[in-house]
C-alpha atoms as a PDB file:
ATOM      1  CA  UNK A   1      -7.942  -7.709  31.990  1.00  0.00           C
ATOM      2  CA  UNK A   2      -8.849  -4.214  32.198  1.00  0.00           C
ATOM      3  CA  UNK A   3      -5.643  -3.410  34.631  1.00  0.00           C
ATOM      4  CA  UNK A   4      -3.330  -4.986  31.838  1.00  0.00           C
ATOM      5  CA  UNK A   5      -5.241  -3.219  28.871  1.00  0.00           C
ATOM      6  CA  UNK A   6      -4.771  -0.040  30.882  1.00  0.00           C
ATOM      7  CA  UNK A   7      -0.811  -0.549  32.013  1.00  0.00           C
ATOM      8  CA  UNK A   8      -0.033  -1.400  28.061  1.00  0.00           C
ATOM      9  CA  UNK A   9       1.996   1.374  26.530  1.00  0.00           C
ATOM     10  CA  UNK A  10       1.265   1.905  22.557  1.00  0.00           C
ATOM     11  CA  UNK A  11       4.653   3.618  22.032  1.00  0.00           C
ATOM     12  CA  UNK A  12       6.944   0.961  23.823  1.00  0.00           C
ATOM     13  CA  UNK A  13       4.809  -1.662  22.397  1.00  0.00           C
ATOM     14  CA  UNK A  14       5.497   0.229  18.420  1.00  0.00           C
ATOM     15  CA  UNK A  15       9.514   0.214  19.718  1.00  0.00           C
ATOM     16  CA  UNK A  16       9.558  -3.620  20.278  1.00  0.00           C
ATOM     17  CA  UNK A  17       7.924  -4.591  17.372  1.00  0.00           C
ATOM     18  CA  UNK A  18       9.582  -2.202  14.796  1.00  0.00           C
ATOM     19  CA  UNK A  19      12.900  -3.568  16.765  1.00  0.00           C
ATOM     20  CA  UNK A  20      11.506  -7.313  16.201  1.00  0.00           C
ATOM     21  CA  UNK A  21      10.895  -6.727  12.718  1.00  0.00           C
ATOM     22  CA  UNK A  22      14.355  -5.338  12.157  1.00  0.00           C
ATOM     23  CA  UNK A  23      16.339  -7.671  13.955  1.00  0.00           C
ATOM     24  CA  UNK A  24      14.567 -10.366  12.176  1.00  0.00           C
ATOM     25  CA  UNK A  25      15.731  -8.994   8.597  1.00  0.00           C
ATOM     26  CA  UNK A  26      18.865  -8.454  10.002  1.00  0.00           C
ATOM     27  CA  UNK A  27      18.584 -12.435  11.133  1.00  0.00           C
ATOM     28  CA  UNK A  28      17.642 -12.882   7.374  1.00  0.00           C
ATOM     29  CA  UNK A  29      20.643 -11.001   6.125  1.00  0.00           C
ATOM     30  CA  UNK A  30      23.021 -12.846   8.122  1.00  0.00           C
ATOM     31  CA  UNK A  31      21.813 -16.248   7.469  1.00  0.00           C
ATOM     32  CA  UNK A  32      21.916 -15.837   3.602  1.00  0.00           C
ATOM     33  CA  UNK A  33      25.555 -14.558   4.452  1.00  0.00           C
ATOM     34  CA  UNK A  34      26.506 -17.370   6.365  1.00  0.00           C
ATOM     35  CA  UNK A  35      24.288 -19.769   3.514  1.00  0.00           C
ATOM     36  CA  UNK A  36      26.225 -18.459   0.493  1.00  0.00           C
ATOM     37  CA  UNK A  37      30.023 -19.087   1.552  1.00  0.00           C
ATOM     38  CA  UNK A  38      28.803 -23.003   2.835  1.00  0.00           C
ATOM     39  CA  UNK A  39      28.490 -25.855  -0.077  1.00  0.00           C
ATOM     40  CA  UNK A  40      24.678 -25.413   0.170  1.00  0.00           C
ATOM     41  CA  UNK A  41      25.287 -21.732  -1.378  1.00  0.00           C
ATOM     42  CA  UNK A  42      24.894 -23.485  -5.023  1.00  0.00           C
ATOM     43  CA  UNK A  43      21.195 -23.754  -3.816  1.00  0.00           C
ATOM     44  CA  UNK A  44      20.829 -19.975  -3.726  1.00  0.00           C
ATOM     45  CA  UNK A  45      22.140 -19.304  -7.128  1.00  0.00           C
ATOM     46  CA  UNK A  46      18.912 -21.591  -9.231  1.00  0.00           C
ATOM     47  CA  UNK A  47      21.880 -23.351 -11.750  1.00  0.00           C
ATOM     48  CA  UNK A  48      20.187 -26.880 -11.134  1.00  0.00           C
ATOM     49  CA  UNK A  49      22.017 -29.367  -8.704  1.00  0.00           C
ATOM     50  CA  UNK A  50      22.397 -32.714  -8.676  1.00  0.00           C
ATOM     51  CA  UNK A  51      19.774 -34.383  -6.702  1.00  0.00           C
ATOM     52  CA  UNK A  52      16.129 -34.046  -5.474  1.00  0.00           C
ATOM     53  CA  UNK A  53      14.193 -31.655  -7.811  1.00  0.00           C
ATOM     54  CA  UNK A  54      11.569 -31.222  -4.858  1.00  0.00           C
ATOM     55  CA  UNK A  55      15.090 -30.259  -2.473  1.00  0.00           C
ATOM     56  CA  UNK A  56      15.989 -27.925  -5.003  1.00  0.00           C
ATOM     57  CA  UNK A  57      12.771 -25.810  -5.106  1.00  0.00           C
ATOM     58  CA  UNK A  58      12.105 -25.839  -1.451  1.00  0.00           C
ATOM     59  CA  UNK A  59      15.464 -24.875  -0.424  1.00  0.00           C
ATOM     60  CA  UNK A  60      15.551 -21.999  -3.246  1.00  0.00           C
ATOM     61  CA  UNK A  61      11.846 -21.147  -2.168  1.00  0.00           C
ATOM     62  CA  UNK A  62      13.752 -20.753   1.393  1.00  0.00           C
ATOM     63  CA  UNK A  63      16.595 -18.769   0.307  1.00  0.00           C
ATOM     64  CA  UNK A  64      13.627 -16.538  -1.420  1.00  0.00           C
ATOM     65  CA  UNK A  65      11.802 -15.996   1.512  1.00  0.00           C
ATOM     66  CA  UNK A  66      14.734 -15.202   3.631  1.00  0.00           C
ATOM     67  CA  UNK A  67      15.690 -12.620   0.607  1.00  0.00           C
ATOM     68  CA  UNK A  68      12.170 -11.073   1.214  1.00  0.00           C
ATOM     69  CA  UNK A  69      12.531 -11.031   4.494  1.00  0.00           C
ATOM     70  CA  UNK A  70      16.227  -9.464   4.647  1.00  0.00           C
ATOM     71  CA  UNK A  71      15.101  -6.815   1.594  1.00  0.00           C
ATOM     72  CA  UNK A  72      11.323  -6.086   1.489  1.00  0.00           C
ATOM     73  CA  UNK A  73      10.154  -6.300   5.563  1.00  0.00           C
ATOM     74  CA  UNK A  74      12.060  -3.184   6.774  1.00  0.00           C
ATOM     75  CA  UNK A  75       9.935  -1.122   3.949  1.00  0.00           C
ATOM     76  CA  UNK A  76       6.679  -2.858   5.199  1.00  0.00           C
ATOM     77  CA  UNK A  77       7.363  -1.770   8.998  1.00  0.00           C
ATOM     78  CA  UNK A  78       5.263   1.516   8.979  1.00  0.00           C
ATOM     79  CA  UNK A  79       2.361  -0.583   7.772  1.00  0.00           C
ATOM     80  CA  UNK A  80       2.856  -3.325  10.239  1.00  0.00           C
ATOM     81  CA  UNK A  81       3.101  -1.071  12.771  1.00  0.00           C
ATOM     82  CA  UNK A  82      -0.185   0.973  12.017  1.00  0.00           C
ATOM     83  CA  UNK A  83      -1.727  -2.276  11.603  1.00  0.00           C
ATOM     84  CA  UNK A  84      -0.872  -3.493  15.398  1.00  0.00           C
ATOM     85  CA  UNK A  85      -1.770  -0.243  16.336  1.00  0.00           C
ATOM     86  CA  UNK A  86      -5.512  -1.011  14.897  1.00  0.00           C
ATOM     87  CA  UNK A  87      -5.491  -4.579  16.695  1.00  0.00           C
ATOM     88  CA  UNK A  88      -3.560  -3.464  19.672  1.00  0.00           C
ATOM     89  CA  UNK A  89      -6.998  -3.788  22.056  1.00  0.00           C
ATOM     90  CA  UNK A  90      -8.480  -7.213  20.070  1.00  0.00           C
ATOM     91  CA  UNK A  91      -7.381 -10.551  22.170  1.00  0.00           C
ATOM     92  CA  UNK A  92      -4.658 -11.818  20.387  1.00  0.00           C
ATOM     93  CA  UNK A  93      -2.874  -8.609  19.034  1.00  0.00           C
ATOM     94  CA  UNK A  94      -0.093 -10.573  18.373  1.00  0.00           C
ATOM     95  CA  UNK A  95      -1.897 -13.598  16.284  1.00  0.00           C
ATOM     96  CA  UNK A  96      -3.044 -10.750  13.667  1.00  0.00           C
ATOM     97  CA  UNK A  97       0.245  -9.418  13.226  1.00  0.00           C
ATOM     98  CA  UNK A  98       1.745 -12.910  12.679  1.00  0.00           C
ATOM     99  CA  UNK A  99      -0.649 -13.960   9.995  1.00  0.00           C
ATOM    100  CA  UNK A 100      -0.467 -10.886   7.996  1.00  0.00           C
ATOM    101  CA  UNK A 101       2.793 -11.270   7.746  1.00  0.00           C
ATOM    102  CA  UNK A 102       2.056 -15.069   7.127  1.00  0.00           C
ATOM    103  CA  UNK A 103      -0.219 -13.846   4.034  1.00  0.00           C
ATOM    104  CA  UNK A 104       2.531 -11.244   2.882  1.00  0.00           C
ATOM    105  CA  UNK A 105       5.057 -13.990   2.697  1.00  0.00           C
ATOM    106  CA  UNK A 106       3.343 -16.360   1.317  1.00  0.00           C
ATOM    107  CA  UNK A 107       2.568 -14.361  -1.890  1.00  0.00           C
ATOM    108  CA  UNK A 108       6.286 -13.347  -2.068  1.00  0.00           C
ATOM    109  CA  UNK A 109       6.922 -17.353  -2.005  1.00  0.00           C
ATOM    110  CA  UNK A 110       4.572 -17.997  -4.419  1.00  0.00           C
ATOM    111  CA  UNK A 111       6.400 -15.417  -6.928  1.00  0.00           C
ATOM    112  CA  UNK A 112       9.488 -16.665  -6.263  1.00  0.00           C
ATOM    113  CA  UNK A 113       8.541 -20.067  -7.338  1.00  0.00           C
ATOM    114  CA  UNK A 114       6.884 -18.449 -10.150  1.00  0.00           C
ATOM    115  CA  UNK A 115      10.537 -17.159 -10.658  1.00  0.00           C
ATOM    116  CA  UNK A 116      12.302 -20.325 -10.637  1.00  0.00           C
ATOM    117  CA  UNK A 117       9.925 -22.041 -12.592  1.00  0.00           C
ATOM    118  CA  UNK A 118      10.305 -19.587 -15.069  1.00  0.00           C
ATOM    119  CA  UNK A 119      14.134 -19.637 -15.221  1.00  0.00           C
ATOM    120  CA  UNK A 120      13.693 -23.510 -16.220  1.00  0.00           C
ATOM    121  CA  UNK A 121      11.870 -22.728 -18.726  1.00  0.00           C
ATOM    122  CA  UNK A 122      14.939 -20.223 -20.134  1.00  0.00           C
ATOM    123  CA  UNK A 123      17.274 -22.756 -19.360  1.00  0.00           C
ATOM    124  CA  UNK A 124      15.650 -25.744 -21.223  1.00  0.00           C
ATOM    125  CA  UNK A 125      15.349 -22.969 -23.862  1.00  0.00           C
ATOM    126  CA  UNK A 126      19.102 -22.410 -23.900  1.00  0.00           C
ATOM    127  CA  UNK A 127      19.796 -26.163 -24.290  1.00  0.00           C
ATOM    128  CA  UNK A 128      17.892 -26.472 -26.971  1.00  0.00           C
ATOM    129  CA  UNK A 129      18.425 -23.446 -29.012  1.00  0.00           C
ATOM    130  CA  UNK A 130      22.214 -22.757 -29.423  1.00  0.00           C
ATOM    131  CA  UNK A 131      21.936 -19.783 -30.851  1.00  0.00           C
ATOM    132  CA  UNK A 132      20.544 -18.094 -27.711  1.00  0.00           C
ATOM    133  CA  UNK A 133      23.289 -20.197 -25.981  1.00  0.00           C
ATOM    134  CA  UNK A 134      25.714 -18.301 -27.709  1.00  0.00           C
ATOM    135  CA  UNK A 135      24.150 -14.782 -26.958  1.00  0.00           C
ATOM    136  CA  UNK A 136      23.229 -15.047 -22.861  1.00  0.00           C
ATOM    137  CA  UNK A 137      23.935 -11.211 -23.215  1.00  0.00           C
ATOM    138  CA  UNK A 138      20.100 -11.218 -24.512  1.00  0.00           C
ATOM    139  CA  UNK A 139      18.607 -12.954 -21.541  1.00  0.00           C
ATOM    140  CA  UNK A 140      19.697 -10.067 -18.651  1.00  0.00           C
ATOM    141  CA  UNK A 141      19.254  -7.373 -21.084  1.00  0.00           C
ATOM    142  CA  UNK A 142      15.566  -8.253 -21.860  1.00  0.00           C
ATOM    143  CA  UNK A 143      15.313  -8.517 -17.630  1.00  0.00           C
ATOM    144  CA  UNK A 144      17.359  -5.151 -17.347  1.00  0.00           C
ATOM    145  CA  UNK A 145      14.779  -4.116 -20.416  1.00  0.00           C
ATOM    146  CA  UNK A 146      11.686  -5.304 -18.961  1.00  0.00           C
ATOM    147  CA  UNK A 147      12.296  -3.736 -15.466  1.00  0.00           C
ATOM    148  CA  UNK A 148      13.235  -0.575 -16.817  1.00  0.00           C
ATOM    149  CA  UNK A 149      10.082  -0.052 -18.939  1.00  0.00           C
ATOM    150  CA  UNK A 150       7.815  -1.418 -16.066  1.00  0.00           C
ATOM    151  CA  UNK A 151       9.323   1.667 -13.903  1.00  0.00           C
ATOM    152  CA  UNK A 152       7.016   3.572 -16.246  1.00  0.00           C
ATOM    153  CA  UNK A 153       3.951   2.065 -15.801  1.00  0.00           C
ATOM    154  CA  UNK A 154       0.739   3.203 -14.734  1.00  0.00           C
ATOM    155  CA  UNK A 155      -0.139  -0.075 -12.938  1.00  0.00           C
ATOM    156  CA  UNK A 156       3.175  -0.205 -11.358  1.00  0.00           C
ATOM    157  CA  UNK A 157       2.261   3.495 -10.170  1.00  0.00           C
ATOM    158  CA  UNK A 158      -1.141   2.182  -8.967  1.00  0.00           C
ATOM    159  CA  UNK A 159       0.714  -0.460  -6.935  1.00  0.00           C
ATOM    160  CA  UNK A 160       3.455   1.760  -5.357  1.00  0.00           C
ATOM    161  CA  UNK A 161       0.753   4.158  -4.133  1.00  0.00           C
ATOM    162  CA  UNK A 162      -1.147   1.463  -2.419  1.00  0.00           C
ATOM    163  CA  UNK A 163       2.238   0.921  -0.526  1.00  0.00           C
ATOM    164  CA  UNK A 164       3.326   4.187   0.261  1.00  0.00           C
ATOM    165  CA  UNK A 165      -0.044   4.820   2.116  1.00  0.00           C
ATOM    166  CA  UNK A 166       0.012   2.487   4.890  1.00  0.00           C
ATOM    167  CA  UNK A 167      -3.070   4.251   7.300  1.00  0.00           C
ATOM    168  CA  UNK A 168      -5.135   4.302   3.822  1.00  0.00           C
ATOM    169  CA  UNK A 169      -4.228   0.605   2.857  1.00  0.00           C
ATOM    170  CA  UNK A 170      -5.412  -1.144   6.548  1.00  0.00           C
ATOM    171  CA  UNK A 171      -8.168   1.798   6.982  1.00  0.00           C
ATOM    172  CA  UNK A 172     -10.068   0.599   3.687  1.00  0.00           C
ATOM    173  CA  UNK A 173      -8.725  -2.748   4.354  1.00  0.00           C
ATOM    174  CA  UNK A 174     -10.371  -3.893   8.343  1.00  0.00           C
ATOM    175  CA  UNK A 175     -13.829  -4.425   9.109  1.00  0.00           C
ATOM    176  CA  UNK A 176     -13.256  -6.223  12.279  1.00  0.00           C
ATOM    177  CA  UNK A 177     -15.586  -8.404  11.692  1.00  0.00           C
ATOM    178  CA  UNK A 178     -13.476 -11.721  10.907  1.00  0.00           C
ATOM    179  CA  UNK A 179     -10.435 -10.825  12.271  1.00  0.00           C
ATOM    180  CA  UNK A 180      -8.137 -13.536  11.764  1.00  0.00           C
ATOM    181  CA  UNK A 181      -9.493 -13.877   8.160  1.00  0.00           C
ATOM    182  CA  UNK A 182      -9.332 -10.235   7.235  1.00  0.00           C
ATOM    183  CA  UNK A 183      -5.652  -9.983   8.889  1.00  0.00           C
ATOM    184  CA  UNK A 184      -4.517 -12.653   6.480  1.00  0.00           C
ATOM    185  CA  UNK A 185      -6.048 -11.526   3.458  1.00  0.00           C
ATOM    186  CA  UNK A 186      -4.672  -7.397   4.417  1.00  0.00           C
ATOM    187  CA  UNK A 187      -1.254  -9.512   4.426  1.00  0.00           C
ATOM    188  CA  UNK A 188      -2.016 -10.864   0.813  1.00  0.00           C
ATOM    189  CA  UNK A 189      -3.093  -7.990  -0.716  1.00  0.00           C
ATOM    190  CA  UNK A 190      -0.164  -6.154   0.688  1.00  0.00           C
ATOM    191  CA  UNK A 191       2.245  -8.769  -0.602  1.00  0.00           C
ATOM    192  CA  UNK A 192       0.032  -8.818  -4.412  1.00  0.00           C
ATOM    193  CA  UNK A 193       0.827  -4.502  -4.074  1.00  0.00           C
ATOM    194  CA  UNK A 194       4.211  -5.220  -3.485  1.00  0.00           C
ATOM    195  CA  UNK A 195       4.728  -7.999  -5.832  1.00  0.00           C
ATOM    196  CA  UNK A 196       2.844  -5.438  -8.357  1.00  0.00           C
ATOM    197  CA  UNK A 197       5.272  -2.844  -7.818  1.00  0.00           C
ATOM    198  CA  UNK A 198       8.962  -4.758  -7.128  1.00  0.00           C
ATOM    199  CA  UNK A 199       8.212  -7.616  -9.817  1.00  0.00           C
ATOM    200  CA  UNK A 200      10.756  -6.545 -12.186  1.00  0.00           C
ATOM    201  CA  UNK A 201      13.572  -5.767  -9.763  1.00  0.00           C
ATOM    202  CA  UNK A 202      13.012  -8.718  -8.123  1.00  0.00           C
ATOM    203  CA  UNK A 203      13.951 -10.518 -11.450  1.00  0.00           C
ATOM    204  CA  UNK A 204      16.937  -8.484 -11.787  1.00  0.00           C
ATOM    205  CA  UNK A 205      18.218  -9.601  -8.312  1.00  0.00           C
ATOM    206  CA  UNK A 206      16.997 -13.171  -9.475  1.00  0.00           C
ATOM    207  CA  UNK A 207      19.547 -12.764 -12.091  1.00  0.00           C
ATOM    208  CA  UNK A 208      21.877 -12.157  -9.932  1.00  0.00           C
ATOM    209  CA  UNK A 209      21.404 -14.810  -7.843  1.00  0.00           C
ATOM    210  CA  UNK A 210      20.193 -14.830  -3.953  1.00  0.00           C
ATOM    211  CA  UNK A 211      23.539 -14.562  -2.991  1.00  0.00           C
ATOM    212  CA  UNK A 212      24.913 -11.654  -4.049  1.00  0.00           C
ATOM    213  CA  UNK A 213      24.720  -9.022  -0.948  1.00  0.00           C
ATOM    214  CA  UNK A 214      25.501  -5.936  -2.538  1.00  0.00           C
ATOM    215  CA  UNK A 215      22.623  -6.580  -5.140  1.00  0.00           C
ATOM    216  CA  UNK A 216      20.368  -7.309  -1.954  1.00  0.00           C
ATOM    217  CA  UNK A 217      21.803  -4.144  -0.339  1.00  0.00           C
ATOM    218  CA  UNK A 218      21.109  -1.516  -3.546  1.00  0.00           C
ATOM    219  CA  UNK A 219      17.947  -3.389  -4.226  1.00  0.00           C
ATOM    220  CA  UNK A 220      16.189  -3.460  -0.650  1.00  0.00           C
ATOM    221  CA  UNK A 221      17.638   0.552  -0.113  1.00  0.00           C
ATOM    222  CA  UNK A 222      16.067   1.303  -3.428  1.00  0.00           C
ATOM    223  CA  UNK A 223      12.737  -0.400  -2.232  1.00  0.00           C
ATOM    224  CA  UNK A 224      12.803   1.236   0.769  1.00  0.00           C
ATOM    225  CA  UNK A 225      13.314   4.770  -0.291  1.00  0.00           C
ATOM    226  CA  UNK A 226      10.587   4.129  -3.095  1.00  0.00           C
ATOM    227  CA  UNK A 227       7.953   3.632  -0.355  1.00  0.00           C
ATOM    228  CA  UNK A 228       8.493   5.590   2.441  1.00  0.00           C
ATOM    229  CA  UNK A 229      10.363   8.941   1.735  1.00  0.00           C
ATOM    230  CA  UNK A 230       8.822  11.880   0.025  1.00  0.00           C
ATOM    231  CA  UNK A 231      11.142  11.871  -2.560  1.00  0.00           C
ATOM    232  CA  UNK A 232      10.957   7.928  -3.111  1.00  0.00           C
ATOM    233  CA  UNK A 233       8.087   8.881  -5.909  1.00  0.00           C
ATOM    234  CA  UNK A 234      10.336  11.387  -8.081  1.00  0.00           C
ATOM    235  CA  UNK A 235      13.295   8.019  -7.816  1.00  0.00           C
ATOM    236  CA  UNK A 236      10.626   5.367  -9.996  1.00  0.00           C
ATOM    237  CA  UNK A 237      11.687   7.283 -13.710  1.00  0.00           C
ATOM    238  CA  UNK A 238      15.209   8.169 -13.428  1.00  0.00           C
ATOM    239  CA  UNK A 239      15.762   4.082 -12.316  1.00  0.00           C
ATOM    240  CA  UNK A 240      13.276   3.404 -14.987  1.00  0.00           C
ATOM    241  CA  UNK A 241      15.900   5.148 -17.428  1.00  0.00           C
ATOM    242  CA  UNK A 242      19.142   3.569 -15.571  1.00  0.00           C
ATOM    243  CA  UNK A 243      17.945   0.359 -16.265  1.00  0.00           C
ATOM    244  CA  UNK A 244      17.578   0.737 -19.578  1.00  0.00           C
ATOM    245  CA  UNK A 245      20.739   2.190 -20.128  1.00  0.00           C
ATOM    246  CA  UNK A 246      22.193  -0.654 -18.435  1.00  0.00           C
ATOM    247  CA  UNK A 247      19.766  -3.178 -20.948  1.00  0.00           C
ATOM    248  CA  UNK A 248      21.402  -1.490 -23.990  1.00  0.00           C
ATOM    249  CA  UNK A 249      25.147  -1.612 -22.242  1.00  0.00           C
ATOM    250  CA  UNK A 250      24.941  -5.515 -21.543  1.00  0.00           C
ATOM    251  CA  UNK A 251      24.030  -6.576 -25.205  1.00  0.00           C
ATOM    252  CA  UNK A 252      26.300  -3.944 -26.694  1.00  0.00           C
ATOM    253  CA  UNK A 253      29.091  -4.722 -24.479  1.00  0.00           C
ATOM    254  CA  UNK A 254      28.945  -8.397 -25.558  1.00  0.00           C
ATOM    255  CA  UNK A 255      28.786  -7.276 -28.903  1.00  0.00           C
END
């Protein structure tokens, strides 16, 4: 045990799992590819099928997660990897990784059916007033609108600095003491930070619909920047004000 513990090499072992996590969003990105141009694409693009409503939500719910996983993992690597880094010596290194990014993902999949639940409720709303039916121009501008204006808020701020501080957010964040337990809940709370601070442009690229790639590719570069560059802070206002823009462009333009 000790021989092993003392052959392991912490900077090969960071290269093979930041190369893991990457090759597993680029899995993710390819398999929403492939998913969108076969007859099962409808499924990514919440418009209501024919058929099972549970088979609807769960294969939605999968399209979501794979979306998370294509757009929102590679920003999450420097925590993940500062996290193994923590574990690296406990028994089952591994095991913790896994299940915080089992906790991450499962509050991403709970927002996503949040999402979809949500854009029922605007479609039933639709169907039954036809006024609103006849201005759908209203419906992306108040998600272009809400985004925008959430870009400025101090909670969203709050959120985004909890994820651009990844030694800070596992430091405050492991006791040790219940290790399987506390890696799961780190994962949560990471996912409840990110959820806090990408809500609103995750609703956008709802809108859009899981399939669209270049949404996915502007969206997850965005998110990425955001969190881990310097400048990433200085980015939140001026898309705060783009979005907007594009709000009062959509309604006016259908005008």
């Amino acid at each position: 045990m000790f021989v092993a513990s003392h052959l392991r090499n912490p900077s090969r072992d960071r290269t093979i799992l930041a190369a893991t996590l990457l090759a597993l969003a680029a899995l993710a990105w390819l398999s929403l590819w492939v998913w969108a141009a076969s007859p099962y694409g409808r499924y990514l693009h919440h418009e209501g099928v024919p058929g099972s409503l549970l088979l609807e939500v769960g294969l939605f719910d999968l399209g979501w997660v794979l979306m998370i996983v294509a757009m929102m993992l590679p920003s999450s690597v420097p925590l993940v990897l500062t996290f193994a880094a923590l574990v690296g010596r406990r028994r089952q290194p591994g095991m913790l990784v896994g299940l915080l990014l089992v906790g991450y993902l499962v509050v991403w999949a709970g927002f996503g059916l949040a999402a979809w639940v949500l854009d029922r409720g605007i479609h039933a709303a639709v169907d039954t007033l036809p006024w609103l039916a006849e201005h759908p121009q209203l419906i992306i501008g108040a998600t272009l609108l809400a985004a925008g204006l959430w870009q400025f808020s101090p909670l969203r701020d709050r959120c985004l600095d909890e994820c651009r501080s990844p030694l800070g957010f596992v430091m405050n964040r492991w006791r040790g003491a219940s290790e399987r337990r506390e890696a799961l809940a780190m994962g949560v709370a990471h996912g409840a930070f990110c959820v806090g601070c990408c809500w609103s442009l995750m609703l956008v690229m709802f809108g859009v619909g899981l399939g669209s790639v270049t949404a996915m590719l502007a969206l997850g570069a965005v998110t990425a920047v955001e969190k881990n560059l310097p400048m990433g802070r200085r980015l939140s206002r001026p898309l705060g004000v783009l979005l907007i823009l594009a709000a009062v462009y959509s309604v006016a333009a259908a005008g």
